[in-house]
PDB file of N, CA and C in Angstrom:
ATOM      1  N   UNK A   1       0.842  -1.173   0.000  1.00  0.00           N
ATOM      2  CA  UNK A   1       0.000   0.000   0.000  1.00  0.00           C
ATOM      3  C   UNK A   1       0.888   1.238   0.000  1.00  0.00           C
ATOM      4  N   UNK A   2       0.664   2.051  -0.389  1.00  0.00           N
ATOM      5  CA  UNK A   2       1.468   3.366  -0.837  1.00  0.00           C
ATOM      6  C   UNK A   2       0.936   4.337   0.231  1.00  0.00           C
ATOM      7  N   UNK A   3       2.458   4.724   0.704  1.00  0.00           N
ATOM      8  CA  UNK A   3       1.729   6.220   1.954  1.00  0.00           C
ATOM      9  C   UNK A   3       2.640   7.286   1.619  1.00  0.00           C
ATOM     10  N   UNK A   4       2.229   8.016   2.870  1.00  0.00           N
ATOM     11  CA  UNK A   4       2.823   9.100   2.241  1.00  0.00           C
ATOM     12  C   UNK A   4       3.931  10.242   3.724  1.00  0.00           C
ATOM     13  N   UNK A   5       4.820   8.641   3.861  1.00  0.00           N
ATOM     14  CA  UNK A   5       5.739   8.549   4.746  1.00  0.00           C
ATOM     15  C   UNK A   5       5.107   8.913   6.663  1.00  0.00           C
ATOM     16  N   UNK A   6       3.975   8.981   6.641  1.00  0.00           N
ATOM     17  CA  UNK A   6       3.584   9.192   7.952  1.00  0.00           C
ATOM     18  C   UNK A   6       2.852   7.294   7.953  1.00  0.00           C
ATOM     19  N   UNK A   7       2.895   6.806   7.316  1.00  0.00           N
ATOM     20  CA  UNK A   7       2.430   5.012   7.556  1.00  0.00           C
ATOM     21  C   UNK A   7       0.689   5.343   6.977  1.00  0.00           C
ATOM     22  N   UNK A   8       0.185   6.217   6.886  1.00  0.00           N
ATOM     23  CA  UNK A   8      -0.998   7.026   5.924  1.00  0.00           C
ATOM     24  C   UNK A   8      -1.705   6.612   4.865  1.00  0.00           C
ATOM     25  N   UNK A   9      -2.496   5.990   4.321  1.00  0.00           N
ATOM     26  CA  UNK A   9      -2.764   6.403   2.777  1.00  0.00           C
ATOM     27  C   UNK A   9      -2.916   7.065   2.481  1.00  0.00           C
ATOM     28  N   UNK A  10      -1.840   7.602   0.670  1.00  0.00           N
ATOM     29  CA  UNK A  10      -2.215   8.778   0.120  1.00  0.00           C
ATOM     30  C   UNK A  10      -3.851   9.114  -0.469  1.00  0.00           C
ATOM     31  N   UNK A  11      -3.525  10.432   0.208  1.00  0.00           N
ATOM     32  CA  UNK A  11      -5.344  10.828  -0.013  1.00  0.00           C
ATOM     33  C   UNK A  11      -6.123  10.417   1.376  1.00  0.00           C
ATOM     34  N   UNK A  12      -5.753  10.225   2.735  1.00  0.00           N
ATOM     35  CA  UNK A  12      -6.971  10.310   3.288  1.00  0.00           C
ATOM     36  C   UNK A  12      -6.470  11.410   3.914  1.00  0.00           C
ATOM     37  N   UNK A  13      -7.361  12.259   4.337  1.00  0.00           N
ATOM     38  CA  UNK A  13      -7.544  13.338   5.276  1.00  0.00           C
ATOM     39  C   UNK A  13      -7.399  12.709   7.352  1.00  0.00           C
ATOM     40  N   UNK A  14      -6.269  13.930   7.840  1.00  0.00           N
ATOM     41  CA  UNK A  14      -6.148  13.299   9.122  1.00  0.00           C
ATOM     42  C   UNK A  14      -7.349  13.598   9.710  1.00  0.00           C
ATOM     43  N   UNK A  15      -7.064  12.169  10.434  1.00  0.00           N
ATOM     44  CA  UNK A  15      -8.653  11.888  11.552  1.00  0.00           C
ATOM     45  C   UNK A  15      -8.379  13.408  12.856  1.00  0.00           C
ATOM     46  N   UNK A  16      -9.494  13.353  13.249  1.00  0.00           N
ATOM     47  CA  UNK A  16      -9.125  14.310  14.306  1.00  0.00           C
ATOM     48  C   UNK A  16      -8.921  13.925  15.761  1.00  0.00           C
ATOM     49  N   UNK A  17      -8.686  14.404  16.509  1.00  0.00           N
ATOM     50  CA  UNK A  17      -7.587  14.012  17.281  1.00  0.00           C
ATOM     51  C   UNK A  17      -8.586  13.851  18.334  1.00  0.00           C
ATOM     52  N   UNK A  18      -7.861  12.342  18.939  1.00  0.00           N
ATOM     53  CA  UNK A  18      -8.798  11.459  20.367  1.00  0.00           C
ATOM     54  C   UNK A  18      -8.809  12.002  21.511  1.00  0.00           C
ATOM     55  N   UNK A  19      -7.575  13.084  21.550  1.00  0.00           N
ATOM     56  CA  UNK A  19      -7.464  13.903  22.601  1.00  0.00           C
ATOM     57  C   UNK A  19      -8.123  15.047  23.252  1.00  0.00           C
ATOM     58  N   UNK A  20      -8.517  15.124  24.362  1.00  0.00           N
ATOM     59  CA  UNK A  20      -8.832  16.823  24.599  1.00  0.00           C
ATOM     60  C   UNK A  20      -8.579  17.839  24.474  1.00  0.00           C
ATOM     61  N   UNK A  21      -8.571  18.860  23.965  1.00  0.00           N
ATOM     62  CA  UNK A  21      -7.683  20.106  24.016  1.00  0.00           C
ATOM     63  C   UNK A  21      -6.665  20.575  25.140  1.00  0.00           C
ATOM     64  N   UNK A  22      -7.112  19.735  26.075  1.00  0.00           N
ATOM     65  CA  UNK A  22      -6.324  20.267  27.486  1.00  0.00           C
ATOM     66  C   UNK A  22      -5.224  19.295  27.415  1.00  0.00           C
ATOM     67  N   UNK A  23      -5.128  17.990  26.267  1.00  0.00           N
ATOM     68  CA  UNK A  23      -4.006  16.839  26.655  1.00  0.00           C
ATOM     69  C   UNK A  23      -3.094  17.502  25.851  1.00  0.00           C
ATOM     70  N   UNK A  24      -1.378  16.833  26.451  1.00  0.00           N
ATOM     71  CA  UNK A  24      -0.277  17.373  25.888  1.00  0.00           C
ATOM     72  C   UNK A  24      -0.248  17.064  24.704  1.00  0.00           C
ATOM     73  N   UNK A  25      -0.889  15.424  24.193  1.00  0.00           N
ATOM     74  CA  UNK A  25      -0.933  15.114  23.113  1.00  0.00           C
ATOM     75  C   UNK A  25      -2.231  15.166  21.889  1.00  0.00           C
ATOM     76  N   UNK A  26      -2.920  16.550  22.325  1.00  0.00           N
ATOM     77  CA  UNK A  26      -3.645  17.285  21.366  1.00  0.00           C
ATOM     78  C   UNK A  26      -3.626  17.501  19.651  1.00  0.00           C
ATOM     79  N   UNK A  27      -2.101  17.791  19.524  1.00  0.00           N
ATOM     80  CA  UNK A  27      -2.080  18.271  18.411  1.00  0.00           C
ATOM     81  C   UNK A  27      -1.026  17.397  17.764  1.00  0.00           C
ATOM     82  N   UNK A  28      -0.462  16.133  18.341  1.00  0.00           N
ATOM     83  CA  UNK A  28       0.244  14.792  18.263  1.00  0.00           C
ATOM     84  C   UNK A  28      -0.379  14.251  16.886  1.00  0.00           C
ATOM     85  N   UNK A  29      -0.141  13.732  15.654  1.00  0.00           N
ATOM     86  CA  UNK A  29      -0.876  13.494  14.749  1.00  0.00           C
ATOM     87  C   UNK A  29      -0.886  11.914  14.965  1.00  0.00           C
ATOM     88  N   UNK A  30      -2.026  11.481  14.388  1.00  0.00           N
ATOM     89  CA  UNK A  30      -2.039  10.332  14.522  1.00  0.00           C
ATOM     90  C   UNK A  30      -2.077   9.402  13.325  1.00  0.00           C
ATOM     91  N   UNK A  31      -1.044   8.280  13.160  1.00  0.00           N
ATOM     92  CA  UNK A  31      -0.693   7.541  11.967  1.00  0.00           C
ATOM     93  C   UNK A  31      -1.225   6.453  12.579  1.00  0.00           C
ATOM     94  N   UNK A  32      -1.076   6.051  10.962  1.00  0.00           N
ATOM     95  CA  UNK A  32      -1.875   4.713  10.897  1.00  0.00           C
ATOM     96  C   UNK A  32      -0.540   2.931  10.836  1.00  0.00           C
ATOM     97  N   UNK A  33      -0.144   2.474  10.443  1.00  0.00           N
ATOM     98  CA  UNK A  33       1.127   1.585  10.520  1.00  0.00           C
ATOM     99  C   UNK A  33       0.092   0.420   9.548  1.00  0.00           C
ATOM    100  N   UNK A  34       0.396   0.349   8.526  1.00  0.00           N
ATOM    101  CA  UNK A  34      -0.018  -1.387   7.506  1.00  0.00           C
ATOM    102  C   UNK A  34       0.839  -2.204   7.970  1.00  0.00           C
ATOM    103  N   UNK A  35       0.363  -3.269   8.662  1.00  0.00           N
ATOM    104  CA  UNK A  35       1.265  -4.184   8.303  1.00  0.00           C
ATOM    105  C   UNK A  35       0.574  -5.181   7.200  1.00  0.00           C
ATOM    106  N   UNK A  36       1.789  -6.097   6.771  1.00  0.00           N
ATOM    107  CA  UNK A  36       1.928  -6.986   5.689  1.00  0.00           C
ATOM    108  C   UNK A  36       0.496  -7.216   5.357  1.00  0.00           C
ATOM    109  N   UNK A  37      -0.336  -7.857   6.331  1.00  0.00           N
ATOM    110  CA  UNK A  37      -1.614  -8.588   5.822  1.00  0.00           C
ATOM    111  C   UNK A  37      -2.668  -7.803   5.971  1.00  0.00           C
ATOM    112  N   UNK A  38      -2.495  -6.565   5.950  1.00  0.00           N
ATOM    113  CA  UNK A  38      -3.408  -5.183   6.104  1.00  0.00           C
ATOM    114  C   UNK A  38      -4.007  -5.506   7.509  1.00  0.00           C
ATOM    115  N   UNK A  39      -3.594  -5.829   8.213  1.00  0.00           N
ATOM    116  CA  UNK A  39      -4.011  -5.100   9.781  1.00  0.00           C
ATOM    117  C   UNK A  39      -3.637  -3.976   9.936  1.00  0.00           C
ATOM    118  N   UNK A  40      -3.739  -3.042  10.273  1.00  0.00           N
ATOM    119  CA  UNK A  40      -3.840  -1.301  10.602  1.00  0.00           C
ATOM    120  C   UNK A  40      -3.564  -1.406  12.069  1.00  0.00           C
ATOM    121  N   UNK A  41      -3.193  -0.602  12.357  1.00  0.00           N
ATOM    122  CA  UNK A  41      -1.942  -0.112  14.168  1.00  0.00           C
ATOM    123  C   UNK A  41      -1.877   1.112  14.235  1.00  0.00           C
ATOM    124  N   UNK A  42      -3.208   2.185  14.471  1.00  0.00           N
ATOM    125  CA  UNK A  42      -3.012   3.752  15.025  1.00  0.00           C
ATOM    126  C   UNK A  42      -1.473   3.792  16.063  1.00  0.00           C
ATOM    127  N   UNK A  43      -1.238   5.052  15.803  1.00  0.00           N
ATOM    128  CA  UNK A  43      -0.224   5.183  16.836  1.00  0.00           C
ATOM    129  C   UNK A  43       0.037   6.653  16.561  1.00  0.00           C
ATOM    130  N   UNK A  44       0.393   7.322  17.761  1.00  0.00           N
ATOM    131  CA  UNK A  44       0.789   8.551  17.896  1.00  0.00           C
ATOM    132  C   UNK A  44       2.050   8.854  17.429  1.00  0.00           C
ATOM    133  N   UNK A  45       2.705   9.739  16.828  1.00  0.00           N
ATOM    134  CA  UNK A  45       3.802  10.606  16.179  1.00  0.00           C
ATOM    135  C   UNK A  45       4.222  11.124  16.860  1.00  0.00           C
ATOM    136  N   UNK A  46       5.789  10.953  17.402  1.00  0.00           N
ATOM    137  CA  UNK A  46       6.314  11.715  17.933  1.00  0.00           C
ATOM    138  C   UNK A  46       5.935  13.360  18.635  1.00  0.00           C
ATOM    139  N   UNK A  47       5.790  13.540  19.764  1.00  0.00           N
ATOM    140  CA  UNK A  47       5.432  14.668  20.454  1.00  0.00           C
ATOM    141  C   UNK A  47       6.747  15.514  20.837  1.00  0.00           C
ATOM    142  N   UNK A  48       7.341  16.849  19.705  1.00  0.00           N
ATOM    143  CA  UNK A  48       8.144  17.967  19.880  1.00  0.00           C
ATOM    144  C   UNK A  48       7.876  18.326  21.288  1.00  0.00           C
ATOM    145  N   UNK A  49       8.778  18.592  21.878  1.00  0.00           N
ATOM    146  CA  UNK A  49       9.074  19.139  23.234  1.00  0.00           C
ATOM    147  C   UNK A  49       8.949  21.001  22.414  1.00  0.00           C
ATOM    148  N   UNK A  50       7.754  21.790  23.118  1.00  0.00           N
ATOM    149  CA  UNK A  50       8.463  23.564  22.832  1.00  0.00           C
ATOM    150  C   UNK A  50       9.636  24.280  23.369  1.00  0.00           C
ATOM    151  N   UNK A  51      10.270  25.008  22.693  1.00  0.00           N
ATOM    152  CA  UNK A  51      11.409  25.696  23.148  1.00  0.00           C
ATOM    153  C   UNK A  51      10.930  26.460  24.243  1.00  0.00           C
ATOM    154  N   UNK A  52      11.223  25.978  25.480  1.00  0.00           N
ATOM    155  CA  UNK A  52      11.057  26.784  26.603  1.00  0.00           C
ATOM    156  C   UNK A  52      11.183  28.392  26.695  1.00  0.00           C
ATOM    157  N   UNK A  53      12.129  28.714  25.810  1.00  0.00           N
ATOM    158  CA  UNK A  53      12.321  29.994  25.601  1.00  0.00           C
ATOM    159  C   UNK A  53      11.188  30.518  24.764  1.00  0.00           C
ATOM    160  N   UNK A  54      10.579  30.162  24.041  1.00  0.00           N
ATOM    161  CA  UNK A  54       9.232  30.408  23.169  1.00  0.00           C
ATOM    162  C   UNK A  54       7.862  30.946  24.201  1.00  0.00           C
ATOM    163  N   UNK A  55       7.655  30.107  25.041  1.00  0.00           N
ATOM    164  CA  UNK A  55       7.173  29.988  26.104  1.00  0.00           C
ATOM    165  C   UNK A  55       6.585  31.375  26.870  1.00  0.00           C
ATOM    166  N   UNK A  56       5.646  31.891  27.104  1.00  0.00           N
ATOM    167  CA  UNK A  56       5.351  33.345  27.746  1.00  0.00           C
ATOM    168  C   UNK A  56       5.334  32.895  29.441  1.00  0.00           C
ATOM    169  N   UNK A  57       6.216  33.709  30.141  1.00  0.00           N
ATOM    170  CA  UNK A  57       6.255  33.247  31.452  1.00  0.00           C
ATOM    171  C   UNK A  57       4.653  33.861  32.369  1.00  0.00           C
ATOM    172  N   UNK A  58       4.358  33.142  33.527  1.00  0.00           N
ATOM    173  CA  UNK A  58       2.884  33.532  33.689  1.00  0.00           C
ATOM    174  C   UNK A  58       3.643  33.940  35.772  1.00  0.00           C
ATOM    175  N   UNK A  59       4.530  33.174  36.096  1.00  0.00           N
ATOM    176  CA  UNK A  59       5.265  32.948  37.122  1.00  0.00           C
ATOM    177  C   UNK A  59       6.369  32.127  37.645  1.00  0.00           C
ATOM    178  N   UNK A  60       6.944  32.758  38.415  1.00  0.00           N
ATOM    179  CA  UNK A  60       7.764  31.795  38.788  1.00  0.00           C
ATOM    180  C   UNK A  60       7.679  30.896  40.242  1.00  0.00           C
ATOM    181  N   UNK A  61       8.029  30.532  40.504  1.00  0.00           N
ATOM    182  CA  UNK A  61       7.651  29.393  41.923  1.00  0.00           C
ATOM    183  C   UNK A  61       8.628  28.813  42.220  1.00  0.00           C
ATOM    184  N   UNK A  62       9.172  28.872  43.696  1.00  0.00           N
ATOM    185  CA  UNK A  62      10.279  28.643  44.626  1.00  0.00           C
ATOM    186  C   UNK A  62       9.836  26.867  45.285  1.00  0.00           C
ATOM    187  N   UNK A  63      10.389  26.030  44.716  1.00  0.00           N
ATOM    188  CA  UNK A  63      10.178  24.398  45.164  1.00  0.00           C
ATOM    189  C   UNK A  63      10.434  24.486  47.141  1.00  0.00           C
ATOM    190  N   UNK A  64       9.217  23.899  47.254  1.00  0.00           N
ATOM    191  CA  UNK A  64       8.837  23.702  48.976  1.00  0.00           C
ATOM    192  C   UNK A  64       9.269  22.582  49.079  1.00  0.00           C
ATOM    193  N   UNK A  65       9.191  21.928  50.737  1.00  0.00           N
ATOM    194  CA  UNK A  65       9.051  20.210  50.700  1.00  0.00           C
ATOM    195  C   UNK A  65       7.581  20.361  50.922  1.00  0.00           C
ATOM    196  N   UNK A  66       7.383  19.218  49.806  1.00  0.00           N
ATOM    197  CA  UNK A  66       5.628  18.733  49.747  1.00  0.00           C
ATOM    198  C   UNK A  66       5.148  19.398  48.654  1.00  0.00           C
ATOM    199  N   UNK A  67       6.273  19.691  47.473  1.00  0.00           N
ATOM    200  CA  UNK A  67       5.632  20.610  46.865  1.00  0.00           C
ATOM    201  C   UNK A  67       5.020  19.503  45.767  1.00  0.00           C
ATOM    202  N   UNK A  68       4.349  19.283  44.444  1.00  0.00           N
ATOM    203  CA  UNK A  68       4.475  18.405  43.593  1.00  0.00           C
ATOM    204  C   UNK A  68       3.758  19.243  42.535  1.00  0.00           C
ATOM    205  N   UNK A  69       4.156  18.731  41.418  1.00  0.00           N
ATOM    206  CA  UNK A  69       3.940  19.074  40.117  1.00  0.00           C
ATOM    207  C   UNK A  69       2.502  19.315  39.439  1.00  0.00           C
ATOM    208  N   UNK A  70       1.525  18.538  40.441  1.00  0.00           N
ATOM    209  CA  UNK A  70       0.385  18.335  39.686  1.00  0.00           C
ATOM    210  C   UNK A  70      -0.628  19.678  40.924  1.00  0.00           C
ATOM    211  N   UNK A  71       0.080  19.710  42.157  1.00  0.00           N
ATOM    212  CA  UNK A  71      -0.881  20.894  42.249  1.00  0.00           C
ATOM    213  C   UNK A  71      -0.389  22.116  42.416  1.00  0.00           C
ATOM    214  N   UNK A  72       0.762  22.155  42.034  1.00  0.00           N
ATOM    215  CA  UNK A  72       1.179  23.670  41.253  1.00  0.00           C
ATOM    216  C   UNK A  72       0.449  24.062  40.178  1.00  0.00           C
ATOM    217  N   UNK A  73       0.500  22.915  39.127  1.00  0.00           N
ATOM    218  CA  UNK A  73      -0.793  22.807  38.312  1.00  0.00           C
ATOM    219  C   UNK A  73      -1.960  23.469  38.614  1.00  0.00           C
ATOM    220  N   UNK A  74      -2.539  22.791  39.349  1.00  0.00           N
ATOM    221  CA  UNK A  74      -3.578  23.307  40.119  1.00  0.00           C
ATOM    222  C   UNK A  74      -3.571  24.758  40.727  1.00  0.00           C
ATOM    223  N   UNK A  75      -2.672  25.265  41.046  1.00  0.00           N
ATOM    224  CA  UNK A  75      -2.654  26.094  42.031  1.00  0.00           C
ATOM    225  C   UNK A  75      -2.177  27.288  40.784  1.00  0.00           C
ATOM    226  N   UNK A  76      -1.311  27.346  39.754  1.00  0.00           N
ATOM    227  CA  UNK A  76      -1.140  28.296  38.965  1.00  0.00           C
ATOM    228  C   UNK A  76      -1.784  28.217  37.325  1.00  0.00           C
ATOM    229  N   UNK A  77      -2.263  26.755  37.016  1.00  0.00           N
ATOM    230  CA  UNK A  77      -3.212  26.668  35.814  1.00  0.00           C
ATOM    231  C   UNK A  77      -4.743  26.117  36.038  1.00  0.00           C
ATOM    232  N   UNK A  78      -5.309  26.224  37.168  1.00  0.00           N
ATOM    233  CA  UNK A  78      -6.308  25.729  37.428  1.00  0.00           C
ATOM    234  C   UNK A  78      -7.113  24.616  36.994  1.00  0.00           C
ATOM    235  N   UNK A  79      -6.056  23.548  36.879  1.00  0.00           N
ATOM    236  CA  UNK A  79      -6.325  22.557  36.501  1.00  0.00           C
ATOM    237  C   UNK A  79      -4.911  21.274  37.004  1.00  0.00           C
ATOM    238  N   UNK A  80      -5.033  19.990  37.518  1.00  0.00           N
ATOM    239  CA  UNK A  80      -3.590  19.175  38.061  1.00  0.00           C
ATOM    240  C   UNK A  80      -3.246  18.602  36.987  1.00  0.00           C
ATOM    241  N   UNK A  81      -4.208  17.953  35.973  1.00  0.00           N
ATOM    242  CA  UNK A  81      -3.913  17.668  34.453  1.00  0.00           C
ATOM    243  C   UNK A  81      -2.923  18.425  33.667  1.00  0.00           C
ATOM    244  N   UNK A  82      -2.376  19.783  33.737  1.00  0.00           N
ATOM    245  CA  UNK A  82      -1.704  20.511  33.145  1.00  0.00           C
ATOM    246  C   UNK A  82      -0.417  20.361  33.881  1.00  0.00           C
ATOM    247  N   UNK A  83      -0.131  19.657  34.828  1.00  0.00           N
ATOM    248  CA  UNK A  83       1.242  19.494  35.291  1.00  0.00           C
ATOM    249  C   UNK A  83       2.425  19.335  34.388  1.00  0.00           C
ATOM    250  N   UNK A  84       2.169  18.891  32.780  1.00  0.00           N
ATOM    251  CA  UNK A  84       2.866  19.266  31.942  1.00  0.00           C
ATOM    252  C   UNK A  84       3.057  20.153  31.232  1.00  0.00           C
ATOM    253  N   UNK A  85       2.836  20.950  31.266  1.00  0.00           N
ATOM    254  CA  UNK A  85       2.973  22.178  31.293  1.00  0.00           C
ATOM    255  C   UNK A  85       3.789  22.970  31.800  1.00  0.00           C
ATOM    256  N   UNK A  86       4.378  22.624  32.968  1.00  0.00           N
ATOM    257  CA  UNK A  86       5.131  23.501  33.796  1.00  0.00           C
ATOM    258  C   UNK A  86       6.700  22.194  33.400  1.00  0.00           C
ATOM    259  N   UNK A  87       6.238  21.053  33.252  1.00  0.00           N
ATOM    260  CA  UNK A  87       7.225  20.062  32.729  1.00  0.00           C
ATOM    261  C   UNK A  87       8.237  20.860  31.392  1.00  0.00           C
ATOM    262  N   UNK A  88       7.056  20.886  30.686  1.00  0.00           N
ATOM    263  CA  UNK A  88       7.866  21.392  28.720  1.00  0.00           C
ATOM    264  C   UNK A  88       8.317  22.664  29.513  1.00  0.00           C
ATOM    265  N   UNK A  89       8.100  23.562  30.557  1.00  0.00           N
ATOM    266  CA  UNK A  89       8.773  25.074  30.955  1.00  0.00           C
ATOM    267  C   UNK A  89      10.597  24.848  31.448  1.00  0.00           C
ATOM    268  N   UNK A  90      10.556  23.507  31.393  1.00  0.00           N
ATOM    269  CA  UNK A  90      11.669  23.521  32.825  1.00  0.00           C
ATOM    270  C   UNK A  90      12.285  22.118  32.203  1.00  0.00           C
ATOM    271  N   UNK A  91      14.075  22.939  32.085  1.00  0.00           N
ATOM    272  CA  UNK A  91      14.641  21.223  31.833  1.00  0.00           C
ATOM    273  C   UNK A  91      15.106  20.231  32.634  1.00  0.00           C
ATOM    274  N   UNK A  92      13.976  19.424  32.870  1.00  0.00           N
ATOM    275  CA  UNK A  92      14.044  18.341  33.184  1.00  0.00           C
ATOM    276  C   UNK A  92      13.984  16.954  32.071  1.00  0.00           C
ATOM    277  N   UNK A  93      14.296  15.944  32.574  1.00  0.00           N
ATOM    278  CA  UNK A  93      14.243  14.567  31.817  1.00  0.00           C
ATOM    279  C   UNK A  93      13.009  13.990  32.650  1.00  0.00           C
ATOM    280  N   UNK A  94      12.817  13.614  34.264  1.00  0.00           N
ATOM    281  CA  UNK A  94      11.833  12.945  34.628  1.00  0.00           C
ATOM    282  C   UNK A  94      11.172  14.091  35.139  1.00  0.00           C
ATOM    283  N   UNK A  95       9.939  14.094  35.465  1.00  0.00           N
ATOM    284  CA  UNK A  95       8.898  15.514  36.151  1.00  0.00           C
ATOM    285  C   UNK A  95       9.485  15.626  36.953  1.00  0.00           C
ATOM    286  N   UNK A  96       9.461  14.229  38.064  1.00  0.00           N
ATOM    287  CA  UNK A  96       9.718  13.769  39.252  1.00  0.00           C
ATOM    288  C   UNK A  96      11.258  15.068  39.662  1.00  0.00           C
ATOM    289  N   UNK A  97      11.566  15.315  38.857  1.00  0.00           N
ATOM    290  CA  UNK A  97      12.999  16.349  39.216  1.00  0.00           C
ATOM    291  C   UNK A  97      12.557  18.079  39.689  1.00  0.00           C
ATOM    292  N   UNK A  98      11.446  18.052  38.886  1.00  0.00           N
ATOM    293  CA  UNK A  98      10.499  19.297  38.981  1.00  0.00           C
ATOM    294  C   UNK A  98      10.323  19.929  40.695  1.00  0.00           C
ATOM    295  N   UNK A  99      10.321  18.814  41.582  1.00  0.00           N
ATOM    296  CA  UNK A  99       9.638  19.315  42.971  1.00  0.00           C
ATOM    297  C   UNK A  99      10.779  18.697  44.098  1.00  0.00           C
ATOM    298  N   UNK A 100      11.911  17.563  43.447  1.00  0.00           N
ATOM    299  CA  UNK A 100      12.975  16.456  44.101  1.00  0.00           C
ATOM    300  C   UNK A 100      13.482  18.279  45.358  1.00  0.00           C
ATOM    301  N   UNK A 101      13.872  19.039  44.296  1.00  0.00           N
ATOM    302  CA  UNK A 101      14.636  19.634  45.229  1.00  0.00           C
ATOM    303  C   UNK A 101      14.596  20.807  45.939  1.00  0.00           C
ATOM    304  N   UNK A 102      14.124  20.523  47.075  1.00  0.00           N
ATOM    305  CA  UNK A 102      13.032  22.752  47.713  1.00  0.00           C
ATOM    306  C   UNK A 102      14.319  23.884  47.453  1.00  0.00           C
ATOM    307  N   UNK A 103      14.097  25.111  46.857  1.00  0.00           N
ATOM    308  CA  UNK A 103      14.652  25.987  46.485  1.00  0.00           C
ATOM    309  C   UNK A 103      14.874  26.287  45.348  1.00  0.00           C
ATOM    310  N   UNK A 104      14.420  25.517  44.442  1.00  0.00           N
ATOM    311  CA  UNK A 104      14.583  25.564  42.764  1.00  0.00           C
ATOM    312  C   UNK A 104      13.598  26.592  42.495  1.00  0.00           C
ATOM    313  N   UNK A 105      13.837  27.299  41.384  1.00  0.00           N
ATOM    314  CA  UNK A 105      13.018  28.080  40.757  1.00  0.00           C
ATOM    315  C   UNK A 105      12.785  27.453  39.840  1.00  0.00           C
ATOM    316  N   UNK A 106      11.150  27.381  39.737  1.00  0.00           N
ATOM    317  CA  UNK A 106      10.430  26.947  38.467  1.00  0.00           C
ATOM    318  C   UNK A 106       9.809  27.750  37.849  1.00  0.00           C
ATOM    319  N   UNK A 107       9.797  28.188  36.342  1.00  0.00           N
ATOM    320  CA  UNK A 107       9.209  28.704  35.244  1.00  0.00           C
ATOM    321  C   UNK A 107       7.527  28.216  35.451  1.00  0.00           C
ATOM    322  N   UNK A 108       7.120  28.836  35.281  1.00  0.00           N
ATOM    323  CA  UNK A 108       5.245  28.584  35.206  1.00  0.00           C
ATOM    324  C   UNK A 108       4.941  28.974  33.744  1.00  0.00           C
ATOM    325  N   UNK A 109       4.702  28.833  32.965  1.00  0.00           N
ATOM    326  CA  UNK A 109       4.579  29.079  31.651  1.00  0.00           C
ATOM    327  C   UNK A 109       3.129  29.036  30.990  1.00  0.00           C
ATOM    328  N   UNK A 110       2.785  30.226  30.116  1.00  0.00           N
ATOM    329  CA  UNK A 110       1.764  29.445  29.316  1.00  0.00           C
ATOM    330  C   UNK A 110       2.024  28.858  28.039  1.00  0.00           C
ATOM    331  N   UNK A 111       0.711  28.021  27.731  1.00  0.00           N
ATOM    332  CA  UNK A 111       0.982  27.323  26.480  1.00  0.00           C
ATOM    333  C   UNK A 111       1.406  27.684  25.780  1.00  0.00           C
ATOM    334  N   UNK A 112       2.630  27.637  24.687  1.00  0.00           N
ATOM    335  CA  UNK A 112       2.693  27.558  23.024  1.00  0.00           C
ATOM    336  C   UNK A 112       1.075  28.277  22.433  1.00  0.00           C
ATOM    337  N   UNK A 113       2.073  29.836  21.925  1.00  0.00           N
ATOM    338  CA  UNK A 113       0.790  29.961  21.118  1.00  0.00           C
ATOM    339  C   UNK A 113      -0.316  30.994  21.915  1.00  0.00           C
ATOM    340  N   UNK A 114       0.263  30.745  23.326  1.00  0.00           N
ATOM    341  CA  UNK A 114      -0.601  31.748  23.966  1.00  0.00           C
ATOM    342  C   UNK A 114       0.356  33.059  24.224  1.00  0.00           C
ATOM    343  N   UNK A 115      -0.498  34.103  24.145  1.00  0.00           N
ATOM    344  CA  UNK A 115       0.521  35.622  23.765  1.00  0.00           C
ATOM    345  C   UNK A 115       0.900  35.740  25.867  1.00  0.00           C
ATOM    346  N   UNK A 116       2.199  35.817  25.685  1.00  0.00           N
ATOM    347  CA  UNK A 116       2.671  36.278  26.874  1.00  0.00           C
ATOM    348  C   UNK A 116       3.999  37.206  26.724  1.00  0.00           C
ATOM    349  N   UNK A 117       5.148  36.915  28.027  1.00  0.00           N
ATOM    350  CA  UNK A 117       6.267  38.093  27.979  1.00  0.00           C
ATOM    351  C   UNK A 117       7.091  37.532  26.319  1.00  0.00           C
ATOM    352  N   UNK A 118       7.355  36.379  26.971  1.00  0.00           N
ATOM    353  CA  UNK A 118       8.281  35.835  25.933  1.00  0.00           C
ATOM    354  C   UNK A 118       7.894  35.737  24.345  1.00  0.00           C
ATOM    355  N   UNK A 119       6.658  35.182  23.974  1.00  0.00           N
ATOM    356  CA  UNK A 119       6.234  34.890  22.791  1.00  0.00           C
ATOM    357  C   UNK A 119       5.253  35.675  22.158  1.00  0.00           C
ATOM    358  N   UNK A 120       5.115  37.643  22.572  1.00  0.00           N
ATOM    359  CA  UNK A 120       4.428  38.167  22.348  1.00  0.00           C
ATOM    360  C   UNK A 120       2.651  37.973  22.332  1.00  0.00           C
TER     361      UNK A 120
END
């Protein structure tokens, strides 16, 4: 079957996305994978990390003990689901590094796309 390097057939239009607007993987495209005997295998496409620097800062936040990622969330995006969010702000590899150590300054960021200091 012929694609059109995303595992795709040429000519279909992308499905729209299983995600919520609020998930990180919103705008994640979603491919399709043929294998040999035409069974079909959705699967998500690689998810770009944003340039933190892109990023419009909303606050910053001094790491407590007891602090954690998901209700900073809460507490500066009004929502604990968005704890990634403050993840893509801040380089880390595991979240878990995000709150490990009290005295860190963390970036609070809004989304990609939303007009703030940094990204007009």
């Amino acid at each position: 079957m012929t694609t059109n390097g995303s595992d795709a057939p040429l000519g279909t239009a992308p499905a729209p996305s299983p995600y919520p607007r609020s998930s990180r993987y919103h705008d994640t495209p979603v491919a399709v994978h043929v294998e040999p005997d035409g069974r079909q295998t959705p699967y998500l496409r690689r998810r770009l990390l944003p340039d933190p620097a892109r990023l419009g800062t909303l606050a910053e936040h001094t790491v407590s003990a007891g602090d954690r990622a998901d209700l900073l969330a809460h507490h500066y995006l009004g929502s604990a689901e968005q704890w990634w969010q403050i993840a893509d702000a801040n380089p880390v590899v595991d979240p878990r590094e995000l709150t490990a150590t009290p005295g860190r300054r963390l970036r609070i960021a809004l989304p990609a796309g939303v007009p703030g200091a940094a990204n007009g």
